[in-house]
ModelCIF file with pLDDT and N, C-alpha, C, O atoms, coordinates in Angstrom:
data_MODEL
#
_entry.id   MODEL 
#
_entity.id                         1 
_entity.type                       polymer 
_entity.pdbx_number_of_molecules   1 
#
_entity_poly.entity_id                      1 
_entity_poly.type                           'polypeptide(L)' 
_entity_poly.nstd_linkage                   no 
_entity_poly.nstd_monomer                   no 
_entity_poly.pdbx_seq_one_letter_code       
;(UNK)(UNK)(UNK)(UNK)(UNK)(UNK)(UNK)(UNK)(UNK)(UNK)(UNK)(UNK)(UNK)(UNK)(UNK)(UNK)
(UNK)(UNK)(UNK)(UNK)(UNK)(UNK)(UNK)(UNK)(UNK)(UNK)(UNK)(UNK)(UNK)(UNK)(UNK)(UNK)
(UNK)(UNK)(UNK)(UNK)(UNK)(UNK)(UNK)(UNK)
;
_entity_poly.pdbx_seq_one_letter_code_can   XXXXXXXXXXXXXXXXXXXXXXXXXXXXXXXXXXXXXXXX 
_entity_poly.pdbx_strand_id                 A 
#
loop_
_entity_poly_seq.entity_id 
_entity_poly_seq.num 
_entity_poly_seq.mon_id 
_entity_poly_seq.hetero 
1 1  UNK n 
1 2  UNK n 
1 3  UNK n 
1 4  UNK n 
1 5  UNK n 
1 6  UNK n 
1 7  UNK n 
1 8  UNK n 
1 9  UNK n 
1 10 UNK n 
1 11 UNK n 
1 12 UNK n 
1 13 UNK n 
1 14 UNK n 
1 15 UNK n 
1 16 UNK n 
1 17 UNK n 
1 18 UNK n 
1 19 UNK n 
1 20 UNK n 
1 21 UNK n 
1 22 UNK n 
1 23 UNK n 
1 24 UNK n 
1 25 UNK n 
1 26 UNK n 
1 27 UNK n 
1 28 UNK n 
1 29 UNK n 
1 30 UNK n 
1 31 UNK n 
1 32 UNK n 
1 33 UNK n 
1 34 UNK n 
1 35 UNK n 
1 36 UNK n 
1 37 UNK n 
1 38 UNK n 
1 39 UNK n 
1 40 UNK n 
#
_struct_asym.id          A 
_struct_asym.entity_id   1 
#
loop_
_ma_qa_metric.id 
_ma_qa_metric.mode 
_ma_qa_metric.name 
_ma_qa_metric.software_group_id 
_ma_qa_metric.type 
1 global pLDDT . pLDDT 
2 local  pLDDT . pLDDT 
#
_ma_qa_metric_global.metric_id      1 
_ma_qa_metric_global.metric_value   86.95 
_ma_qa_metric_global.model_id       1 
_ma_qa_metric_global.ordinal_id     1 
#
loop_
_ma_qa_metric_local.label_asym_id 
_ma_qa_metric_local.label_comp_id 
_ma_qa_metric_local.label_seq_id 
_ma_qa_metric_local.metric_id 
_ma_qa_metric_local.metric_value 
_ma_qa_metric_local.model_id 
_ma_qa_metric_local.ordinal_id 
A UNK 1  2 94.00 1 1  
A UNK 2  2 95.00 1 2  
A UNK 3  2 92.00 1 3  
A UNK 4  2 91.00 1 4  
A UNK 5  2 94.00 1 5  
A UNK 6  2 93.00 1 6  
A UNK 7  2 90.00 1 7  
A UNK 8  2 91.00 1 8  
A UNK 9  2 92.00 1 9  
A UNK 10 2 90.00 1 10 
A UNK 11 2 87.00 1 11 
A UNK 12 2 88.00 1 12 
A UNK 13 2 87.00 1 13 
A UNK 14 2 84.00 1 14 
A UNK 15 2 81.00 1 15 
A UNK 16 2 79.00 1 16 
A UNK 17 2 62.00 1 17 
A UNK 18 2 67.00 1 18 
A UNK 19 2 60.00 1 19 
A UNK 20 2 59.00 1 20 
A UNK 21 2 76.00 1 21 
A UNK 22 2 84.00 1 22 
A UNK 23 2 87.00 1 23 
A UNK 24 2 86.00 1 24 
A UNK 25 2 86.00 1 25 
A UNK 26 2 90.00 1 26 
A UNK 27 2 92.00 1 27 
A UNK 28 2 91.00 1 28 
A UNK 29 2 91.00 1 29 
A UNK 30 2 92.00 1 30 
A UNK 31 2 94.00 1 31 
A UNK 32 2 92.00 1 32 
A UNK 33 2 90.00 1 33 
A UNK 34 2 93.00 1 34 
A UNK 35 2 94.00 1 35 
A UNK 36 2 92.00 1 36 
A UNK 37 2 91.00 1 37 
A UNK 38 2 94.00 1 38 
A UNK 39 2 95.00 1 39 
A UNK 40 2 92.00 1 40 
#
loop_
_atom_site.group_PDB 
_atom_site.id 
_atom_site.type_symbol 
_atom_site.label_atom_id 
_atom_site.label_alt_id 
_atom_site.label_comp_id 
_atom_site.label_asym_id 
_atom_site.label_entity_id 
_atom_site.label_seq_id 
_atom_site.pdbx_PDB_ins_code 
_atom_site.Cartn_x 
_atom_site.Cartn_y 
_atom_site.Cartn_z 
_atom_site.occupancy 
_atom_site.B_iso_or_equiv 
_atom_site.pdbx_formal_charge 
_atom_site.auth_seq_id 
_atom_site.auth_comp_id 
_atom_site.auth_asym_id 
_atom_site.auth_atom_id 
_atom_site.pdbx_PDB_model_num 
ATOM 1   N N  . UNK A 1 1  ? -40.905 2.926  -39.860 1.00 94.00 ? 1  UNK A N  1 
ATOM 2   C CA . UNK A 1 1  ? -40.680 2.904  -41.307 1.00 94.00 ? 1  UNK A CA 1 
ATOM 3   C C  . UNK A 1 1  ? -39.242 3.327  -41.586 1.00 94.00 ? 1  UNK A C  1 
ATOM 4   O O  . UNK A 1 1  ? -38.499 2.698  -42.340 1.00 94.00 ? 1  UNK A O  1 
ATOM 5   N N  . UNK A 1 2  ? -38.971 4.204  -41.064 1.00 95.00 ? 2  UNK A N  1 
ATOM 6   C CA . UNK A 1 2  ? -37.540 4.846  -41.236 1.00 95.00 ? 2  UNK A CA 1 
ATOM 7   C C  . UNK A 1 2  ? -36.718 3.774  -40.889 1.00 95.00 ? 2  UNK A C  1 
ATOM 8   O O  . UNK A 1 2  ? -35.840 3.304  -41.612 1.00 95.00 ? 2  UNK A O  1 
ATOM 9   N N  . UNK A 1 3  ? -37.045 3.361  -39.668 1.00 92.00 ? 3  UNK A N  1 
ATOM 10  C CA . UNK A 1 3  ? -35.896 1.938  -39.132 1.00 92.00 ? 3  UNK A CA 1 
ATOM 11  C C  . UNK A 1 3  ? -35.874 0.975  -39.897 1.00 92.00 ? 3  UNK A C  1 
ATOM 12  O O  . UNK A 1 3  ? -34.894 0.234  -39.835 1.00 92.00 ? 3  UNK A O  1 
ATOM 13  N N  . UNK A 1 4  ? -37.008 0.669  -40.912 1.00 91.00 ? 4  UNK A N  1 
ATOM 14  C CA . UNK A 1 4  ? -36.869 -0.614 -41.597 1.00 91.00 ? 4  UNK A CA 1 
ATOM 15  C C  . UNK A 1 4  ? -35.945 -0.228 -42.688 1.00 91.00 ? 4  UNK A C  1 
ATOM 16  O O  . UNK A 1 4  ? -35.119 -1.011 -43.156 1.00 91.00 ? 4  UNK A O  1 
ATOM 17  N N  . UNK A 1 5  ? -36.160 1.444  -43.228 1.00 94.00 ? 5  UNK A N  1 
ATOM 18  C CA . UNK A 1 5  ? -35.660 1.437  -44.175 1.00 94.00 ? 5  UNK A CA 1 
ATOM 19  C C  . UNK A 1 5  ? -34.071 1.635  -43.943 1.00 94.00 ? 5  UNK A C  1 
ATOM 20  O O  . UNK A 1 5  ? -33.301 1.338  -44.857 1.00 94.00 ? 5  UNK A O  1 
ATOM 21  N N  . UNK A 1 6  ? -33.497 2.231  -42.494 1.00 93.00 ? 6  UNK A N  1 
ATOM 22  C CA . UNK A 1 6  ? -32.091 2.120  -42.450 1.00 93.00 ? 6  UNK A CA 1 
ATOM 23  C C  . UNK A 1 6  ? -31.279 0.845  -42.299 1.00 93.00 ? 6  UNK A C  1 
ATOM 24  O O  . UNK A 1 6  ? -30.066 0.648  -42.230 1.00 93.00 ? 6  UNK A O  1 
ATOM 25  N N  . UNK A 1 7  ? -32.456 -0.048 -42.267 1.00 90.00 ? 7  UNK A N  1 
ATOM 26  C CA . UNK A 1 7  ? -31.528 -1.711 -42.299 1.00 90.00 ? 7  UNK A CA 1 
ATOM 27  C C  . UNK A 1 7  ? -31.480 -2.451 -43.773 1.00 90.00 ? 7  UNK A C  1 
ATOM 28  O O  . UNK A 1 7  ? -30.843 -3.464 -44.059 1.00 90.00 ? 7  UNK A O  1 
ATOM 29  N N  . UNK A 1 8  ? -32.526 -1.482 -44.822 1.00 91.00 ? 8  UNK A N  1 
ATOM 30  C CA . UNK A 1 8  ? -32.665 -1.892 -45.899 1.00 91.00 ? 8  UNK A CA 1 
ATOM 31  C C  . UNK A 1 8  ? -31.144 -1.280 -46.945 1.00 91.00 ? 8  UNK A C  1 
ATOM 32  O O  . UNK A 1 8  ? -30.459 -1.717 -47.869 1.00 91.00 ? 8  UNK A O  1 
ATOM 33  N N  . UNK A 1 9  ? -31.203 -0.237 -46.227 1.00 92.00 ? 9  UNK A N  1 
ATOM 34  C CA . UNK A 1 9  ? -29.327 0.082  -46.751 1.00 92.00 ? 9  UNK A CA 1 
ATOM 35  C C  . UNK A 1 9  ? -28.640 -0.190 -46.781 1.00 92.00 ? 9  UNK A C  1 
ATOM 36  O O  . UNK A 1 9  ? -27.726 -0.361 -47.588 1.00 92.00 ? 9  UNK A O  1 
ATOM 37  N N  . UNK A 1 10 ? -29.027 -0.439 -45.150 1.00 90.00 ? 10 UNK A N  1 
ATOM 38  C CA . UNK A 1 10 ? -27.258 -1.622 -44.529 1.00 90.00 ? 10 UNK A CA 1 
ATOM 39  C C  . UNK A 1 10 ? -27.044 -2.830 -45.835 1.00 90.00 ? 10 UNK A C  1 
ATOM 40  O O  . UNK A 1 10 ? -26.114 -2.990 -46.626 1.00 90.00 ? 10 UNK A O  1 
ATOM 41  N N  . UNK A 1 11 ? -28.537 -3.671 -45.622 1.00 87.00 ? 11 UNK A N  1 
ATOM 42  C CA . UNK A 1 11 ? -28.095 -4.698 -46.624 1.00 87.00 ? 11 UNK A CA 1 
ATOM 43  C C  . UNK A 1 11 ? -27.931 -4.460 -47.935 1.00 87.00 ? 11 UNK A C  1 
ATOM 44  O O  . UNK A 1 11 ? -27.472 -5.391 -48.598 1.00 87.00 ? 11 UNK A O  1 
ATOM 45  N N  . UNK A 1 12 ? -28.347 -2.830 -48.813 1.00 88.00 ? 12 UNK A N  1 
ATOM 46  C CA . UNK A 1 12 ? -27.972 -2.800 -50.296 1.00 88.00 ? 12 UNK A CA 1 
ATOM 47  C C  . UNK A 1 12 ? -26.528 -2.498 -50.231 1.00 88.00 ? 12 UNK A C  1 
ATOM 48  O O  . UNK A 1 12 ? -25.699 -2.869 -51.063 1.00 88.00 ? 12 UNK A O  1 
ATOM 49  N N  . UNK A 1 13 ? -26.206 -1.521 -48.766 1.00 87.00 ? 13 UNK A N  1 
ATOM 50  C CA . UNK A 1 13 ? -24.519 -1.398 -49.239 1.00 87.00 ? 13 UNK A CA 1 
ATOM 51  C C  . UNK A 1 13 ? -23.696 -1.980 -48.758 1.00 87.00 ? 13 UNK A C  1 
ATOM 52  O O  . UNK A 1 13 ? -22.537 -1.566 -48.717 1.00 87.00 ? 13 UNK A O  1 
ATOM 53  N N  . UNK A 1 14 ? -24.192 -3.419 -48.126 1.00 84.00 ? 14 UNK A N  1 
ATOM 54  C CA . UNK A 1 14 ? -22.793 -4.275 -48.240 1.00 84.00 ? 14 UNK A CA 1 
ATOM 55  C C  . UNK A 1 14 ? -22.912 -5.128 -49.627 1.00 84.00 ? 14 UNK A C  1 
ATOM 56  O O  . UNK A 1 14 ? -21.965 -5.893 -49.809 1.00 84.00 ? 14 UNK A O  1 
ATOM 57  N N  . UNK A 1 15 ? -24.068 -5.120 -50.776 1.00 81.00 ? 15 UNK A N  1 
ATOM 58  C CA . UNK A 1 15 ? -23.813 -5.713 -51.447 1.00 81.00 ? 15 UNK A CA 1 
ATOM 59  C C  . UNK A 1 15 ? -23.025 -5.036 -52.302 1.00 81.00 ? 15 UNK A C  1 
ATOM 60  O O  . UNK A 1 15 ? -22.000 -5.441 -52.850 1.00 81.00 ? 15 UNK A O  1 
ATOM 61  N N  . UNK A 1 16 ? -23.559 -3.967 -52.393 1.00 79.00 ? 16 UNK A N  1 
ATOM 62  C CA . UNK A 1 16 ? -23.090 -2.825 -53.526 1.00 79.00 ? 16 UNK A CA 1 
ATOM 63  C C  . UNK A 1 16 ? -21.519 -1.819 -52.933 1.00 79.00 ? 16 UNK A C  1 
ATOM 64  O O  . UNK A 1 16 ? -21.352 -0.608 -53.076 1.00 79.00 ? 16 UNK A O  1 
ATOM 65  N N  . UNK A 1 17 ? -20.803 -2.570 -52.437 1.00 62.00 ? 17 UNK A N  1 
ATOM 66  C CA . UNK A 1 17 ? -19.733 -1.706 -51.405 1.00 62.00 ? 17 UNK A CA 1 
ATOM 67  C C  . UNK A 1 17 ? -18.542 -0.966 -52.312 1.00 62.00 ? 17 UNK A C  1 
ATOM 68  O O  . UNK A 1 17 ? -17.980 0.093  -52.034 1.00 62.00 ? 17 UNK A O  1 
ATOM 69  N N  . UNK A 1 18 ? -18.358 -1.650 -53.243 1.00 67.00 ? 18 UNK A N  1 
ATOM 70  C CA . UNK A 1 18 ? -17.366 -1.407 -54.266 1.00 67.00 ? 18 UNK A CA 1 
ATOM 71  C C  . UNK A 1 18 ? -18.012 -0.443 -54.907 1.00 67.00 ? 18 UNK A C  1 
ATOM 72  O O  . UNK A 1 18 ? -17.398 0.585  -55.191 1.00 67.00 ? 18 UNK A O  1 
ATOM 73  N N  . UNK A 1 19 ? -19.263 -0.585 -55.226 1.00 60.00 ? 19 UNK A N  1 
ATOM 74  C CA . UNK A 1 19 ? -19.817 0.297  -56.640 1.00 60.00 ? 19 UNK A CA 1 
ATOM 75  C C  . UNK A 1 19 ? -20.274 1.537  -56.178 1.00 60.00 ? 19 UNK A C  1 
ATOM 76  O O  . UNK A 1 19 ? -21.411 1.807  -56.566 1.00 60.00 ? 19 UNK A O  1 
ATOM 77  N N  . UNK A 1 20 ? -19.820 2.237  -55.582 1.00 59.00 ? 20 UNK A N  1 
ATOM 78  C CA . UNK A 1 20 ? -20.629 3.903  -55.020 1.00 59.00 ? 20 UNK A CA 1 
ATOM 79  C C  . UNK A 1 20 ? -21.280 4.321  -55.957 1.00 59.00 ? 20 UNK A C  1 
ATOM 80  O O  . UNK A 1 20 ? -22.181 4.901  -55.351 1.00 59.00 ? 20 UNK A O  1 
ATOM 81  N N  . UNK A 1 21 ? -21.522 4.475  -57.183 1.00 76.00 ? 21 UNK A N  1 
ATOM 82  C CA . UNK A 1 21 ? -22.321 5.019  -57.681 1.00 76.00 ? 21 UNK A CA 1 
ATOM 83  C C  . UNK A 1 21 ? -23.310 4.749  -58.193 1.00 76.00 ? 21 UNK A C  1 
ATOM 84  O O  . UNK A 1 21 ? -24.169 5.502  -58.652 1.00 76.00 ? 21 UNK A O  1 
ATOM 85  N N  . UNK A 1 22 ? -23.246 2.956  -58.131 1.00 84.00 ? 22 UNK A N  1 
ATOM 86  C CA . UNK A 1 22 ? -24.567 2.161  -58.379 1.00 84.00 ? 22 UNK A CA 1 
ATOM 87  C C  . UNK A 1 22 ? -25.463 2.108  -56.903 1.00 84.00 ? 22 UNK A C  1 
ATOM 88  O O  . UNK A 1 22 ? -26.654 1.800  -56.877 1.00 84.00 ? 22 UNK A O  1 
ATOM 89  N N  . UNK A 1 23 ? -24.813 2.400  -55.918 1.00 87.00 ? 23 UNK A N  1 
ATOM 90  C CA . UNK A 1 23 ? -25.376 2.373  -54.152 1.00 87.00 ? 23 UNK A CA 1 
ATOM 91  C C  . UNK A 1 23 ? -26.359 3.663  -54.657 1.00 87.00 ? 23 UNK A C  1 
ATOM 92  O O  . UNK A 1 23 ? -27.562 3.426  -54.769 1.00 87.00 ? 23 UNK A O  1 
ATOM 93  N N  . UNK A 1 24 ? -25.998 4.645  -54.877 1.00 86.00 ? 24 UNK A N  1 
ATOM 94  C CA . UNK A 1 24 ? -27.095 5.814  -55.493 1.00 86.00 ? 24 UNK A CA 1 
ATOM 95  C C  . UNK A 1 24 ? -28.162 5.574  -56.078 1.00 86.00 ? 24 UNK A C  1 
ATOM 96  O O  . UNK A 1 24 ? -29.240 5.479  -55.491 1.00 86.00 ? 24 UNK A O  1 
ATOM 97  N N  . UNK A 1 25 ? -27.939 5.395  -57.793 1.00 86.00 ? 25 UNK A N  1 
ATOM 98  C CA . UNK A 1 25 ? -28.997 4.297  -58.434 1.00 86.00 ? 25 UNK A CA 1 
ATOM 99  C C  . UNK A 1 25 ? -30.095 3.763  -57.818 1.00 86.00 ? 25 UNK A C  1 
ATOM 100 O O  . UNK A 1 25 ? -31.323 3.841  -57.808 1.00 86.00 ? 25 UNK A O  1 
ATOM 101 N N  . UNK A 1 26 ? -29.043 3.108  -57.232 1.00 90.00 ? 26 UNK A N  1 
ATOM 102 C CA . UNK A 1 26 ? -30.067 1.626  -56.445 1.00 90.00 ? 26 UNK A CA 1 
ATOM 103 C C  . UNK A 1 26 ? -30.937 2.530  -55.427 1.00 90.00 ? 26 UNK A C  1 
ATOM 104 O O  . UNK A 1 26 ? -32.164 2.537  -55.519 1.00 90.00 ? 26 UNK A O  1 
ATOM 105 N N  . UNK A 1 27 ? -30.342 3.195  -54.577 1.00 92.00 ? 27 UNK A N  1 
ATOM 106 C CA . UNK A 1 27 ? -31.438 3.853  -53.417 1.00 92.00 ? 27 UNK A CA 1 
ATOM 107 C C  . UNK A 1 27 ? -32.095 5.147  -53.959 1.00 92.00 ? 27 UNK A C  1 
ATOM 108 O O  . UNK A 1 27 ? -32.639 5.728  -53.020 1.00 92.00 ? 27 UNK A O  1 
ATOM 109 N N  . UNK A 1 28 ? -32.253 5.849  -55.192 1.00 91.00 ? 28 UNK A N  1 
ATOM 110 C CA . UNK A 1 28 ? -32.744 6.515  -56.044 1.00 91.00 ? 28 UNK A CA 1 
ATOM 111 C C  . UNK A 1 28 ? -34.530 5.796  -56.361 1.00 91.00 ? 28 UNK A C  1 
ATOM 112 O O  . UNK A 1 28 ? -35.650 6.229  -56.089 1.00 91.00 ? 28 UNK A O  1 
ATOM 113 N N  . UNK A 1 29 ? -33.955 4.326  -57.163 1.00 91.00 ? 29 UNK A N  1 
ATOM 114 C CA . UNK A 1 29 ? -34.798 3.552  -57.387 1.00 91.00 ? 29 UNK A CA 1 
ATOM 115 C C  . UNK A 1 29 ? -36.142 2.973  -56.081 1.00 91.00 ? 29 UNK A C  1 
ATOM 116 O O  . UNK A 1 29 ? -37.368 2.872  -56.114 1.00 91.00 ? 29 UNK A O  1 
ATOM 117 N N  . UNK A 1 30 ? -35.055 2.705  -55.028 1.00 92.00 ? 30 UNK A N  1 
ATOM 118 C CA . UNK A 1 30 ? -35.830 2.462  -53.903 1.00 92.00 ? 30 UNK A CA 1 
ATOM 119 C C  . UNK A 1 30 ? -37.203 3.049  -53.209 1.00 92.00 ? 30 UNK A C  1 
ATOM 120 O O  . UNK A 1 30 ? -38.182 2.475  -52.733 1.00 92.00 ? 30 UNK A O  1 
ATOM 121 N N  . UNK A 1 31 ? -36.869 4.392  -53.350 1.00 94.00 ? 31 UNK A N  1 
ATOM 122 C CA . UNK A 1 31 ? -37.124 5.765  -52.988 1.00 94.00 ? 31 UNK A CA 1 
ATOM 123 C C  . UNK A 1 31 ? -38.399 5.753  -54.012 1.00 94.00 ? 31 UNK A C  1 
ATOM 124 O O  . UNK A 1 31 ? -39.505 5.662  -53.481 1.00 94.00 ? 31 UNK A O  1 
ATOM 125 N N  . UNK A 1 32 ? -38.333 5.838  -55.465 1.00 92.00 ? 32 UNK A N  1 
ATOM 126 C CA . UNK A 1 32 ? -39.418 6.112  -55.997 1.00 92.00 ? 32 UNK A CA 1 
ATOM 127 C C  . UNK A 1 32 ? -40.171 4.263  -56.262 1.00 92.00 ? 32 UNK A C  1 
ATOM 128 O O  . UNK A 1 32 ? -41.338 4.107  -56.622 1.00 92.00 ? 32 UNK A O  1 
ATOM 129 N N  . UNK A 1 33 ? -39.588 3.546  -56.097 1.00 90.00 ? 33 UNK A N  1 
ATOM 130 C CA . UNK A 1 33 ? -40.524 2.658  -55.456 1.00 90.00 ? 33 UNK A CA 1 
ATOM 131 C C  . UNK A 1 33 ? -41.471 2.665  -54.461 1.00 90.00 ? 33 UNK A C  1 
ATOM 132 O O  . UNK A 1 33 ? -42.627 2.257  -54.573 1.00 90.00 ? 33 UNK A O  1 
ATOM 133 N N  . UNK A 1 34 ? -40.857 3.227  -53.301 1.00 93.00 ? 34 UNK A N  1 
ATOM 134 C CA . UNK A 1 34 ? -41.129 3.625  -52.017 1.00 93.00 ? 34 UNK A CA 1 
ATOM 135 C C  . UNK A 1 34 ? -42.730 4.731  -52.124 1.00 93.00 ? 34 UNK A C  1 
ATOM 136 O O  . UNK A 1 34 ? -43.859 4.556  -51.667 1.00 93.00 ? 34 UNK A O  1 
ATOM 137 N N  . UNK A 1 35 ? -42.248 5.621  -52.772 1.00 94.00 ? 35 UNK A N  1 
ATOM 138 C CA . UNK A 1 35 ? -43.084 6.243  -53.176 1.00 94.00 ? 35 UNK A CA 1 
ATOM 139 C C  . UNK A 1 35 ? -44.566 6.253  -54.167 1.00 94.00 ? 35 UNK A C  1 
ATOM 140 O O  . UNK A 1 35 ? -45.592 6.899  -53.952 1.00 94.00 ? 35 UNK A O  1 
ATOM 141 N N  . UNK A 1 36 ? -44.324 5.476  -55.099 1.00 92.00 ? 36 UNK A N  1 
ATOM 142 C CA . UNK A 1 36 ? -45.404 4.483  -56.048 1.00 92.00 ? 36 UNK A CA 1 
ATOM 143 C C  . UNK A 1 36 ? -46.607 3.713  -55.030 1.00 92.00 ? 36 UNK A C  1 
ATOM 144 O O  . UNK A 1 36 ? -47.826 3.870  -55.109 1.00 92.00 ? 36 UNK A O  1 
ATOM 145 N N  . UNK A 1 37 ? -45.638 2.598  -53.791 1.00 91.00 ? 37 UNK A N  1 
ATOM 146 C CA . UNK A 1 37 ? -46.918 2.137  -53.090 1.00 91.00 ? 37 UNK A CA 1 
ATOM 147 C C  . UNK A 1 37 ? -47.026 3.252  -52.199 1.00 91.00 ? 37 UNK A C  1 
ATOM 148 O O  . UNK A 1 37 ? -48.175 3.526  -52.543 1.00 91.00 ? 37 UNK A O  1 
ATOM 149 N N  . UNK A 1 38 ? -46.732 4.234  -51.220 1.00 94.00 ? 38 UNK A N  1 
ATOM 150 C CA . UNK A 1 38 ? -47.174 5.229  -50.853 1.00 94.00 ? 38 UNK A CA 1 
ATOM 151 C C  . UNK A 1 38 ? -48.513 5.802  -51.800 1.00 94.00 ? 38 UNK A C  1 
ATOM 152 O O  . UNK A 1 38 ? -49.613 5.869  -51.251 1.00 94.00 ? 38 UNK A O  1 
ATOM 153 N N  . UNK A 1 39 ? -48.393 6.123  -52.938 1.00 95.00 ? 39 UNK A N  1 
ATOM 154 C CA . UNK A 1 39 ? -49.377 6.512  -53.420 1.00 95.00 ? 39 UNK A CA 1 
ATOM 155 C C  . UNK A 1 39 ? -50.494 6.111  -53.939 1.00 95.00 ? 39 UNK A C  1 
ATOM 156 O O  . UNK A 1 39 ? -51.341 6.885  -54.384 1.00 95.00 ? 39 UNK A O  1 
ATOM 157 N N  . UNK A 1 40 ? -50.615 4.608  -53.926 1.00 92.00 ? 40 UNK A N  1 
ATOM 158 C CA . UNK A 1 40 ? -51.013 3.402  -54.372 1.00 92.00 ? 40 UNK A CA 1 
ATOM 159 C C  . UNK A 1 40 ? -51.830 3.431  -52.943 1.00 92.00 ? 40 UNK A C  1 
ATOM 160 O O  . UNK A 1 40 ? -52.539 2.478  -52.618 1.00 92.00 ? 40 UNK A O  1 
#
């Protein structure tokens, strides 16, 4: 799980490479996504 999720970074922060503070956001969001089907 962890491994899928460190390749899921790779690909948000080469999209997001310029925007550092939307790379946050975005893996903020991820995270409590992440967490929703976890609890689901």
């Amino acid at each position: 799980v962890k491994r899928g999720l460190d390749s899921l970074y790779r690909k948000v922060e080469k999209h997001l490479c310029e925007e550092e503070n939307l790379l946050q956001v975005v893996w903020r969001a991820m995270q409590e996504e992440f967490i929703t089907q976890y609890k689901y």
